[in-house]
Protein backbone atom coordinates (compact mmCIF):
# COMPACT_ATOMS: atom_id res chain seq x y z
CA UNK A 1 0.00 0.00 0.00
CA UNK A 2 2.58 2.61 0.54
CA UNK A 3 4.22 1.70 -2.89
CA UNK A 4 0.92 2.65 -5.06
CA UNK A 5 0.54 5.58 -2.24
CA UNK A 6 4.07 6.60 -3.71
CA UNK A 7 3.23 6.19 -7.13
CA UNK A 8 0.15 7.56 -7.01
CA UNK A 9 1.51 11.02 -5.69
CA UNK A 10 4.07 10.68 -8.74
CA UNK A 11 2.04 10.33 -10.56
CA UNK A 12 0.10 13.31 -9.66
CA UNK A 13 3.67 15.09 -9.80
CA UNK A 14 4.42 14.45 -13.04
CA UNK A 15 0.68 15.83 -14.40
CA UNK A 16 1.30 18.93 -12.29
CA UNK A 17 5.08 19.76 -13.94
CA UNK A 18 4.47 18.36 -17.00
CA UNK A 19 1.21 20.93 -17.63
CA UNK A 20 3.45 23.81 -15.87
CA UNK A 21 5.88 23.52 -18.61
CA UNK A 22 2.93 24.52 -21.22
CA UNK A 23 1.91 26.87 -18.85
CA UNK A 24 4.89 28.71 -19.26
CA UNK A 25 4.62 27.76 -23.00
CA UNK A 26 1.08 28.86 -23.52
CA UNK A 27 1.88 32.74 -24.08
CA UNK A 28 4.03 32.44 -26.75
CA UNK A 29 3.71 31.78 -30.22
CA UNK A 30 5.04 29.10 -32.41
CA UNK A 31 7.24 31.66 -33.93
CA UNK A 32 8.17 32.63 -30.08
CA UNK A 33 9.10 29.06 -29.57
CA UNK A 34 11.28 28.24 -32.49
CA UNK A 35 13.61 31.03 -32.05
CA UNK A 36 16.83 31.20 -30.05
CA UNK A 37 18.58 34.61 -29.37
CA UNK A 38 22.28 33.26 -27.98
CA UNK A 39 24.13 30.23 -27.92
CA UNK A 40 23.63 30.23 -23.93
CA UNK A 41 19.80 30.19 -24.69
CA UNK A 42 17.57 27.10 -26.27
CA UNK A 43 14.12 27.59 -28.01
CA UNK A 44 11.01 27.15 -25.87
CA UNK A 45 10.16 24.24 -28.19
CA UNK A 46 13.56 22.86 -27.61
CA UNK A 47 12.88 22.98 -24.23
CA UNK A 48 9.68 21.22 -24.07
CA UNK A 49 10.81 18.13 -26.72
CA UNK A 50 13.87 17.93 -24.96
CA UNK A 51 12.36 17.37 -21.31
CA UNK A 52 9.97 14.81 -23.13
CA UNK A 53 12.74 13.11 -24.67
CA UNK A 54 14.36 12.54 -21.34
CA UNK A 55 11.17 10.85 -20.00
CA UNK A 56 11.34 8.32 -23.46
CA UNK A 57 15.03 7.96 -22.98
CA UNK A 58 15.42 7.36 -19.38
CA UNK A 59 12.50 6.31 -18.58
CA UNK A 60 10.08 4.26 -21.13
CA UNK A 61 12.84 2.44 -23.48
CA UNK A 62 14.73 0.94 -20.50
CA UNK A 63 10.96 -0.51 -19.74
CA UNK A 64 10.82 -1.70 -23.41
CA UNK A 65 8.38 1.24 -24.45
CA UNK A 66 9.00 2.34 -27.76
CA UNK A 67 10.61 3.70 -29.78
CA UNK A 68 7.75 6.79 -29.60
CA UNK A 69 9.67 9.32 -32.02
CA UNK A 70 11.91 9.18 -34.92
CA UNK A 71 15.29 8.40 -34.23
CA UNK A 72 16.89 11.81 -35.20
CA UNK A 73 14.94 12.90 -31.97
CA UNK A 74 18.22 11.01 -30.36
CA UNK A 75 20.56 13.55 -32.05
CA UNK A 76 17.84 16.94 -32.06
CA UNK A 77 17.25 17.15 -28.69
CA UNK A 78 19.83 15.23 -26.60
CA UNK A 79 21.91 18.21 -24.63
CA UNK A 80 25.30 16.55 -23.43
CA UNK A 81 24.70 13.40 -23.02
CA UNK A 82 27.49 11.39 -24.57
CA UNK A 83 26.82 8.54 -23.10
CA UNK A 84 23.42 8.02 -25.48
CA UNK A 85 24.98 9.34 -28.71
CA UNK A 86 25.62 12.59 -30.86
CA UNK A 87 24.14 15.76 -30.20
CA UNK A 88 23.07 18.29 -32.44
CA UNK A 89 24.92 21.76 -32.43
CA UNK A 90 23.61 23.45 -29.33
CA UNK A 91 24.59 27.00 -30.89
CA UNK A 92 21.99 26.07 -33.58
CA UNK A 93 18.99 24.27 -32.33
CA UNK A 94 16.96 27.93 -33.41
CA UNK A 95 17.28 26.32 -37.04
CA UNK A 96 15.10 23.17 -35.65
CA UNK A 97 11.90 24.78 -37.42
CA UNK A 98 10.99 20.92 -37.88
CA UNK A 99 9.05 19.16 -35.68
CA UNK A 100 6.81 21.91 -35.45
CA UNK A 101 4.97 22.98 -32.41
CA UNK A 102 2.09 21.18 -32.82
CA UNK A 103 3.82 17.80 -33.38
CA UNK A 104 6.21 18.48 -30.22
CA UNK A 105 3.05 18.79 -28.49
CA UNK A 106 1.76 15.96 -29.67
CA UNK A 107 5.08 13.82 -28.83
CA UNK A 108 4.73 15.63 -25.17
CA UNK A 109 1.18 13.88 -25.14
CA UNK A 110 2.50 10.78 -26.10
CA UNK A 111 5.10 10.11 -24.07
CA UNK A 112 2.85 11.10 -20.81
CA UNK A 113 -0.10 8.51 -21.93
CA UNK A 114 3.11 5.99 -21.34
CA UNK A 115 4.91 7.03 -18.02
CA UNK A 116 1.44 7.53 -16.34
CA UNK A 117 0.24 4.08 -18.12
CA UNK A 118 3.92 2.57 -16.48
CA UNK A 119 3.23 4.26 -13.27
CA UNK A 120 -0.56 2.77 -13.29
CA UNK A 121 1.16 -0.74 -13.58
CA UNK A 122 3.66 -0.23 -10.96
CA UNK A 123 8.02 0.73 -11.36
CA UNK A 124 10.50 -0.27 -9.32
CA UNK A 125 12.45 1.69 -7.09
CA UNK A 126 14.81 2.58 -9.65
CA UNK A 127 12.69 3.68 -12.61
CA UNK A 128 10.32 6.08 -9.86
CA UNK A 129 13.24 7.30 -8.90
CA UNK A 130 14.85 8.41 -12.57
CA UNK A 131 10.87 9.65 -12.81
CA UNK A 132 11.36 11.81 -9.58
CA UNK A 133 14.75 13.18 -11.03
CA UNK A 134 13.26 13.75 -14.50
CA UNK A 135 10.36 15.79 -13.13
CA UNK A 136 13.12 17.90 -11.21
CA UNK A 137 15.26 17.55 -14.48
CA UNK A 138 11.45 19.33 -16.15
CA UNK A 139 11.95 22.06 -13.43
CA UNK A 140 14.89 23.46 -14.29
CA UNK A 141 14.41 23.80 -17.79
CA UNK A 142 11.20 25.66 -16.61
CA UNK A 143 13.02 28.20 -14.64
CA UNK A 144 15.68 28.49 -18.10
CA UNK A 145 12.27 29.14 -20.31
CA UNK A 146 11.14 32.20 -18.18
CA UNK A 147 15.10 33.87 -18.39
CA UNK A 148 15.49 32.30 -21.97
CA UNK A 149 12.13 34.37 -23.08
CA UNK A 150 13.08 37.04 -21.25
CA UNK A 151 16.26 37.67 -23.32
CA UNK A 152 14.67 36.67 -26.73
CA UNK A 153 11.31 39.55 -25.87
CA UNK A 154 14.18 41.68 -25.38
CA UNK A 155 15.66 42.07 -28.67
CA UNK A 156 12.10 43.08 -30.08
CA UNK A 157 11.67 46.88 -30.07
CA UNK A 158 8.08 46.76 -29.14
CA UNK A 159 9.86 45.20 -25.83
CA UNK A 160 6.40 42.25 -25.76
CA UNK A 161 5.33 41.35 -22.40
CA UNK A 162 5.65 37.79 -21.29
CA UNK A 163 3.55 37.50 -18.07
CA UNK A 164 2.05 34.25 -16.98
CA UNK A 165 -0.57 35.00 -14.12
CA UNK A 166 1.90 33.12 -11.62
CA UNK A 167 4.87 35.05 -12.33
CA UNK A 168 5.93 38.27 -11.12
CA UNK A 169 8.89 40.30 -10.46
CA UNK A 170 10.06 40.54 -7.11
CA UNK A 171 8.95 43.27 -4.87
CA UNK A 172 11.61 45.91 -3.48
CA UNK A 173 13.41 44.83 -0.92
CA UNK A 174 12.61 45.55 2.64
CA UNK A 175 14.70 48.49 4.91
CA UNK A 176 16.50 47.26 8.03
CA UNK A 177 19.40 45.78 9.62
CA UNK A 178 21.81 44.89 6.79
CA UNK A 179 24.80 42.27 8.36
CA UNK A 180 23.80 39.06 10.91
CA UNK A 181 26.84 37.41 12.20
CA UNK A 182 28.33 33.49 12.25
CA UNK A 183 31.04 33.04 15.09
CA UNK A 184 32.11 30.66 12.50
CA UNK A 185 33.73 27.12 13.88
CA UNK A 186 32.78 24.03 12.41
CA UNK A 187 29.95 23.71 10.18
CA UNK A 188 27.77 20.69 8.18
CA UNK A 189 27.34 21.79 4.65
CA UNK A 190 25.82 19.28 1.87
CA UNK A 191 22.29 16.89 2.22
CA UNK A 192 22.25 14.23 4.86
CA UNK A 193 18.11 13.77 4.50
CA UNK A 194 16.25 11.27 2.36
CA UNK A 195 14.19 13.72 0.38
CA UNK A 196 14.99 14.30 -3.26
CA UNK A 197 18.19 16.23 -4.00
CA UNK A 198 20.84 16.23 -7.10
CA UNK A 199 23.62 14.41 -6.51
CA UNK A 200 26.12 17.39 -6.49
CA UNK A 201 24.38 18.32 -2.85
CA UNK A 202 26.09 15.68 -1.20
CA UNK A 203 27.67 13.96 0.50
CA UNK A 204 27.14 15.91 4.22
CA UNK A 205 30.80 16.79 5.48
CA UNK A 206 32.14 19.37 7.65
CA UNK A 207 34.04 22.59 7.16
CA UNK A 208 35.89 25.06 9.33
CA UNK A 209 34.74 28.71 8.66
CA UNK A 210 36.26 31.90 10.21
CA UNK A 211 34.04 34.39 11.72
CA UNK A 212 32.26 36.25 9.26
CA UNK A 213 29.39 38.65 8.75
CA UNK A 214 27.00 38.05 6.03
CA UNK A 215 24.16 40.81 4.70
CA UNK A 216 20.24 39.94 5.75
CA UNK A 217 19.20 41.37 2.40
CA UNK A 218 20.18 41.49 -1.79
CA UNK A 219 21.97 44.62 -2.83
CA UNK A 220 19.43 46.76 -4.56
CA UNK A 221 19.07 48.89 -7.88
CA UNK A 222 19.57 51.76 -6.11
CA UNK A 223 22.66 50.71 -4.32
CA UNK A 224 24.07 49.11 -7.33
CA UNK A 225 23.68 53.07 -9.15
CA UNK A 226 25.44 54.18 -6.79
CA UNK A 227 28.35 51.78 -8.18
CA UNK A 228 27.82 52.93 -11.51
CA UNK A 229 27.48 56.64 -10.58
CA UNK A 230 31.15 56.29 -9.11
CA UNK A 231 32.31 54.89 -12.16
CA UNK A 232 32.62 51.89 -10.95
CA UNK A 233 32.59 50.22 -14.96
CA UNK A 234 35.47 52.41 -15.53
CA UNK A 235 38.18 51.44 -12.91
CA UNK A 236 40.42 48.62 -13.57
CA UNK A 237 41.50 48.43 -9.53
CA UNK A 238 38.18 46.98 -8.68
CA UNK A 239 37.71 44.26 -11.30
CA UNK A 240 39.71 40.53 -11.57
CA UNK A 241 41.47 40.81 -14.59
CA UNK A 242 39.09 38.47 -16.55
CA UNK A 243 36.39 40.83 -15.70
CA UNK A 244 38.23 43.52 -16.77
CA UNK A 245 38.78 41.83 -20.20
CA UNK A 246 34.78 41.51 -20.17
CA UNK A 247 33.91 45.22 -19.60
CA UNK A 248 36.45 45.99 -21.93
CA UNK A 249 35.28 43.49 -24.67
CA UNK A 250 31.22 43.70 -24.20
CA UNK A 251 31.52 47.57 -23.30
CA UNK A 252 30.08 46.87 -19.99
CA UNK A 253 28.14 49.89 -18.25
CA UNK A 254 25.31 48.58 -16.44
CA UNK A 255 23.51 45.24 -15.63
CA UNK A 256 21.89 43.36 -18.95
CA UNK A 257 18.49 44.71 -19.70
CA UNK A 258 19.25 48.56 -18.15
CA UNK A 259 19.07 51.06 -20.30
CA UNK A 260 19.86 54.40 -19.89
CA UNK A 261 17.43 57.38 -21.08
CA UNK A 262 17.08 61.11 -21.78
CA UNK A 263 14.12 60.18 -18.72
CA UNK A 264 16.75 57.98 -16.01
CA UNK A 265 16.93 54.48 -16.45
CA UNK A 266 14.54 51.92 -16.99
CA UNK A 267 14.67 48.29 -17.62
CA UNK A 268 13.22 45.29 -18.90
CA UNK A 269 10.96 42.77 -17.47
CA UNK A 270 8.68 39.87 -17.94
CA UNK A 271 6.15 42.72 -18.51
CA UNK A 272 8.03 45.04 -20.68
CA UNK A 273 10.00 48.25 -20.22
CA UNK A 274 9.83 49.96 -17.23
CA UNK A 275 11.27 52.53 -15.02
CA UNK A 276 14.00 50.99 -12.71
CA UNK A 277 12.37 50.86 -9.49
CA UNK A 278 15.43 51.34 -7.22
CA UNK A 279 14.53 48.88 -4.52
CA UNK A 280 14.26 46.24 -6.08
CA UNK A 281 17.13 43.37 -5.98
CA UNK A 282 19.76 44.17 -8.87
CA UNK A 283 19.89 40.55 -11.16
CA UNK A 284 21.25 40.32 -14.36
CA UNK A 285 24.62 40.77 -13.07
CA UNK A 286 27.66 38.20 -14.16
CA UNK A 287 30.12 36.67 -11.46
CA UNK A 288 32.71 39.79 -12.50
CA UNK A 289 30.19 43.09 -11.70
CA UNK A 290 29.17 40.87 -8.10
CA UNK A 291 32.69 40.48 -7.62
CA UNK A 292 33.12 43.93 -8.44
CA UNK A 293 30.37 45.53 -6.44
CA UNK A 294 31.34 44.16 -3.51
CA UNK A 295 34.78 45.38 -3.49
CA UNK A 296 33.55 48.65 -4.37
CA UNK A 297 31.73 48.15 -0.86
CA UNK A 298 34.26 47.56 1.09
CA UNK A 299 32.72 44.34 1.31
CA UNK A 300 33.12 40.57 -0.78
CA UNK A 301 30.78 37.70 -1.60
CA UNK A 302 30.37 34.90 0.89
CA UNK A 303 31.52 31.92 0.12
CA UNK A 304 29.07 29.15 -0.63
CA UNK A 305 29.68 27.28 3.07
CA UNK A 306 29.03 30.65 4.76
CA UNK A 307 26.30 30.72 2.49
CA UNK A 308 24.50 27.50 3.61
CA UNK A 309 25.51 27.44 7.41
CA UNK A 310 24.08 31.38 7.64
CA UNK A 311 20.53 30.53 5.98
CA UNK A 312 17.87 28.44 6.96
CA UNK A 313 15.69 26.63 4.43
CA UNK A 314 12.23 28.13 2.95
CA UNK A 315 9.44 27.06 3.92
CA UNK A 316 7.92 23.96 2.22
CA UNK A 317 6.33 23.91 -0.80
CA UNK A 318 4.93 20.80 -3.22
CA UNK A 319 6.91 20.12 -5.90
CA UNK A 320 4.20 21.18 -8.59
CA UNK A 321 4.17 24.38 -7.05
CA UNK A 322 5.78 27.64 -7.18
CA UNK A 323 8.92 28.90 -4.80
CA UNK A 324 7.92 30.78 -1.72
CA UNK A 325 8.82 34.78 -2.17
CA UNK A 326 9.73 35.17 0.81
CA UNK A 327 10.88 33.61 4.22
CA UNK A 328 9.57 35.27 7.68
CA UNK A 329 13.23 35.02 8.87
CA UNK A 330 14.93 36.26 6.00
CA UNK A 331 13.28 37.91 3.86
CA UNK A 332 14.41 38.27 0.14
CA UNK A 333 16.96 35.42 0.54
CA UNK A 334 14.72 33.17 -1.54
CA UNK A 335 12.53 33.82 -4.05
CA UNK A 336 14.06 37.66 -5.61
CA UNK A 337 17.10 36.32 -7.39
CA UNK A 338 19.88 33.46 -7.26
CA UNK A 339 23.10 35.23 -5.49
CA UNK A 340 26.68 34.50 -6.65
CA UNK A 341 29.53 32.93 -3.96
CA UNK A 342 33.03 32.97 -3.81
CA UNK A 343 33.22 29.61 -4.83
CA UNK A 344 34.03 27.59 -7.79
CA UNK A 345 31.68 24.95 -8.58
CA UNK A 346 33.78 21.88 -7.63
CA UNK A 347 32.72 18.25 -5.99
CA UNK A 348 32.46 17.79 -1.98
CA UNK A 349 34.49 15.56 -0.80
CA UNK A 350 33.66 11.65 -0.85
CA UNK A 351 31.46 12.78 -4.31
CA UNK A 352 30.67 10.01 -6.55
CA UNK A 353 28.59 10.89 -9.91
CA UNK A 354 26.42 8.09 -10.67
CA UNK A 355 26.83 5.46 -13.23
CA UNK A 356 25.95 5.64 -16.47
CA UNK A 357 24.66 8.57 -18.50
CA UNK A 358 22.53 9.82 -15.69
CA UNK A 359 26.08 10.40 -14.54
CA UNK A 360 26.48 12.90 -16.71
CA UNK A 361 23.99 15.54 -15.34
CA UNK A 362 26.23 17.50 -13.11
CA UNK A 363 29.91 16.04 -12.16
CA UNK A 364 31.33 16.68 -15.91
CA UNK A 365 30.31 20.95 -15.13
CA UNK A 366 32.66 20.95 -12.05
CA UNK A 367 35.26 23.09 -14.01
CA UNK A 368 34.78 26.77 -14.90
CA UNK A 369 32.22 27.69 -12.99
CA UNK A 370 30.64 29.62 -10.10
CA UNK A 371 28.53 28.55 -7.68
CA UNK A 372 24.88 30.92 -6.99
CA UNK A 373 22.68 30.59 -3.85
CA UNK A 374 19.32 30.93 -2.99
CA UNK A 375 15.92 31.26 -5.82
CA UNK A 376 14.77 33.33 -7.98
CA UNK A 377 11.14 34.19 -8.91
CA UNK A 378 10.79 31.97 -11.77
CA UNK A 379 12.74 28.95 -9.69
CA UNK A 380 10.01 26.22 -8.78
CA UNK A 381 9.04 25.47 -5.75
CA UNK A 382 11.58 22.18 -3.91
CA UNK A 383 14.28 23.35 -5.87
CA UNK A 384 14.64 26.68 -2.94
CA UNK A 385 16.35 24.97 -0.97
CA UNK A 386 19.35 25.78 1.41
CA UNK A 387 21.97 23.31 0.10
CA UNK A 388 20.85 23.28 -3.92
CA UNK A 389 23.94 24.37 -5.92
CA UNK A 390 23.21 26.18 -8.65
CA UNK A 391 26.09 27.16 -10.95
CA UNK A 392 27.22 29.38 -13.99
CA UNK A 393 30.15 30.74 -15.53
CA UNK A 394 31.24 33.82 -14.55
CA UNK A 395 30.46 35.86 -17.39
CA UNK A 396 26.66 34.92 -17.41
CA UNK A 397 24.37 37.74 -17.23
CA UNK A 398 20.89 36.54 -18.09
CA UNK A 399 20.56 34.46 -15.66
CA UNK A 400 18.40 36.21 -12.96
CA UNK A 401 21.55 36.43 -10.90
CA UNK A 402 22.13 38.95 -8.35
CA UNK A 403 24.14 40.11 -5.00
CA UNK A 404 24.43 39.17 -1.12
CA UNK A 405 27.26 40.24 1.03
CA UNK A 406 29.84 38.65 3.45
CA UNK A 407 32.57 40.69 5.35
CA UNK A 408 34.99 39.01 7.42
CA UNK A 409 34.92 39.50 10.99
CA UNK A 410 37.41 39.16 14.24
């Protein structure tokens, strides 16, 4: 009985993100969905076929389902996984105007009649649990629609709104006490719990930290102007040199989507242009103008250990649901914008990626990258969580990335 109980809630799981990914769909256009505005980015239609084909893949053929699409589906919409085979140019997946949207739709139809039909007949332990991680998997690529759109809308000079009802941007940020401080010592970092987490989480392990002081809030628009006022974009002693290089190259003068007017600055959201509302939580910012900023500040970023031992976890949420904006203890920590560490994205000690291709989902990213904290607005609910690692290079800007501060202390 407590088997069908569990796959009878996964069931109702995988209904709930599966229709939140055409949720998120539904206000764009086929034309909206075929196009992709960087390499960095992926179509909306990619997006949705590609979760799908994850589900056939990982899920249905290795319980002799299928084949339920046409083998180049294999090479189309397979990301990195070189375990399964060749993937198609990720650069290019905007000239994918084949399968159209309809038929993705229909293959995203299809391959849910099966998993639910498997799940109806009962899975091992094993195949509910690559279900579970797929349905997580779904979720992320749900958060990278929402900031993909967002930077596609932005190249149109009618700047479109994209607004589903349960989106929103963050409110401003609150006034108040700005620094709490750790005494530092030793400190658990990493998932020791049973509940569902990626595998670059764990394993649990302990870390010495020295005291430090880390801000209660997100550095703000109008705090971030103030950077930008003192020409902070124009003074080499403040940036790493690779950050440098990136100002210089990209002509760097203010976060991604600012734009400066004859009228002040506005910006753009998920519901157009706008005038910058300066208490808001800056985002759009890379690794290098964090980094930046809070040298500027006299301050730096906190590590992602200070991070975690500082911060409690949100409150709970299902996983169909959305992340909680705000936490009664610390309030715009979660749910305003993902905040950038000190920290390279590397493995914990005792880490062991799984086997197989499933293997392949975070370990082989543990090189050039930075490690970001917290949620953003678009981040779905389950996936706020105090020890989920999210990670970027440190040039990415369209992320909805922003800034917390540490400060040593003692």
């Amino acid at each position: 009985m407590k088997g069908e109980m569990h796959l009878g809630r996964l069931a109702n799981d995988f209904e709930r993100v599966r229709a939140q990914t055409e949720a998120l769909a539904a206000p764009l256009s086929a034309e909206d969905q075929c196009v992709q505005s960087m390499p960095d980015t992926s179509p909306t239609k990619w997006h949705r076929a590609h979760t799908t084909w994850f589900f056939e893949t990982f899920v249905l053929r290795p319980a002799g389902v299928g084949p339920l699409s046409p083998e180049q589906f294999d090479v189309m919409f397979n990301s990195y996984y070189n375990a399964v085979g060749e993937q198609y140019h990720r650069p290019s997946r905007g000239m994918l105007t084949r399968p159209s949207h309809d038929e993705v739709t229909e293959y995203r139809e299809r391959v849910d009649e099966y998993v639910l039909s498997l799940l109806g007949e009962g899975v091992d332990d094993a195949t509910a649990r690559r279900i579970e991680l797929g349905l997580h998997h779904e979720q992320q690529h749900q958060e990278l629609i929402v900031t993909d759109v967002k930077h596609l809308l932005s190249y149109n000079p009618t700047f479109p709104a994209y607004c589903p009802n349960e989106l929103s941007d963050p409110e401003s940020a609150p006034a108040g006490p700005r620094w709490t401080s750790h005494p530092g010592g030793v400190a658990t970092v990493g998932v020791s719990e049973s509940f569902f987490h990626f595998d670059n989480e764990g394993p649990a392990h302990d870390v010495i930290l020295e005291p430090f002081a880390i801000a209660k809030r997100l550095v703000t628009n109008r705090e971030y102007l103030e950077f930008i006022e003192d020409r902070g974009y124009e003074r080499p002693e403040l940036w790493l040199s690779a950050g440098w290089s990136d100002v210089q190259q990209h002509q760097r003068c203010a976060p991604l989507y600012w734009h400066e007017g004859s009228d002040g600055w506005s910006v753009f959201t998920l519901h157009g242009r706008g005038p910058l509302r300066p208490g808001d939580p800056v985002t759009h910012v890379s690794y290098y103008e964090a980094d930046a900023y809070a040298r500027w500040a006299g301050a730096r970023l906190p590590t992602e250990q200070e991070w975690e031992a500082s911060t409690s976890d949100p409150e709970a949420a299902p996983l169909g649901g959305r992340a909680p904006w705000t936490h009664a203890s610390q309030p715009r920590i979660y749910g305003a914008c993902w905040q950038w560490t000190a920290s390279s994205y590397a493995p914990y000690p005792r880490y062991r990626p799984a086997e197989g291709a499933i293997g392949e989902y975070n370990g082989k990213f543990m090189c050039g990258q930075y490690v970001l904290r917290g949620s953003s607005f678009a981040t779905p609910a389950g996936h706020a969580r105090r020890t989920y690692r999210n990670f970027f290079p440190p040039n990415a800007r369209w992320q909805l990335s922003g800034i917390r501060l540490a400060r040593d202390e003692g």
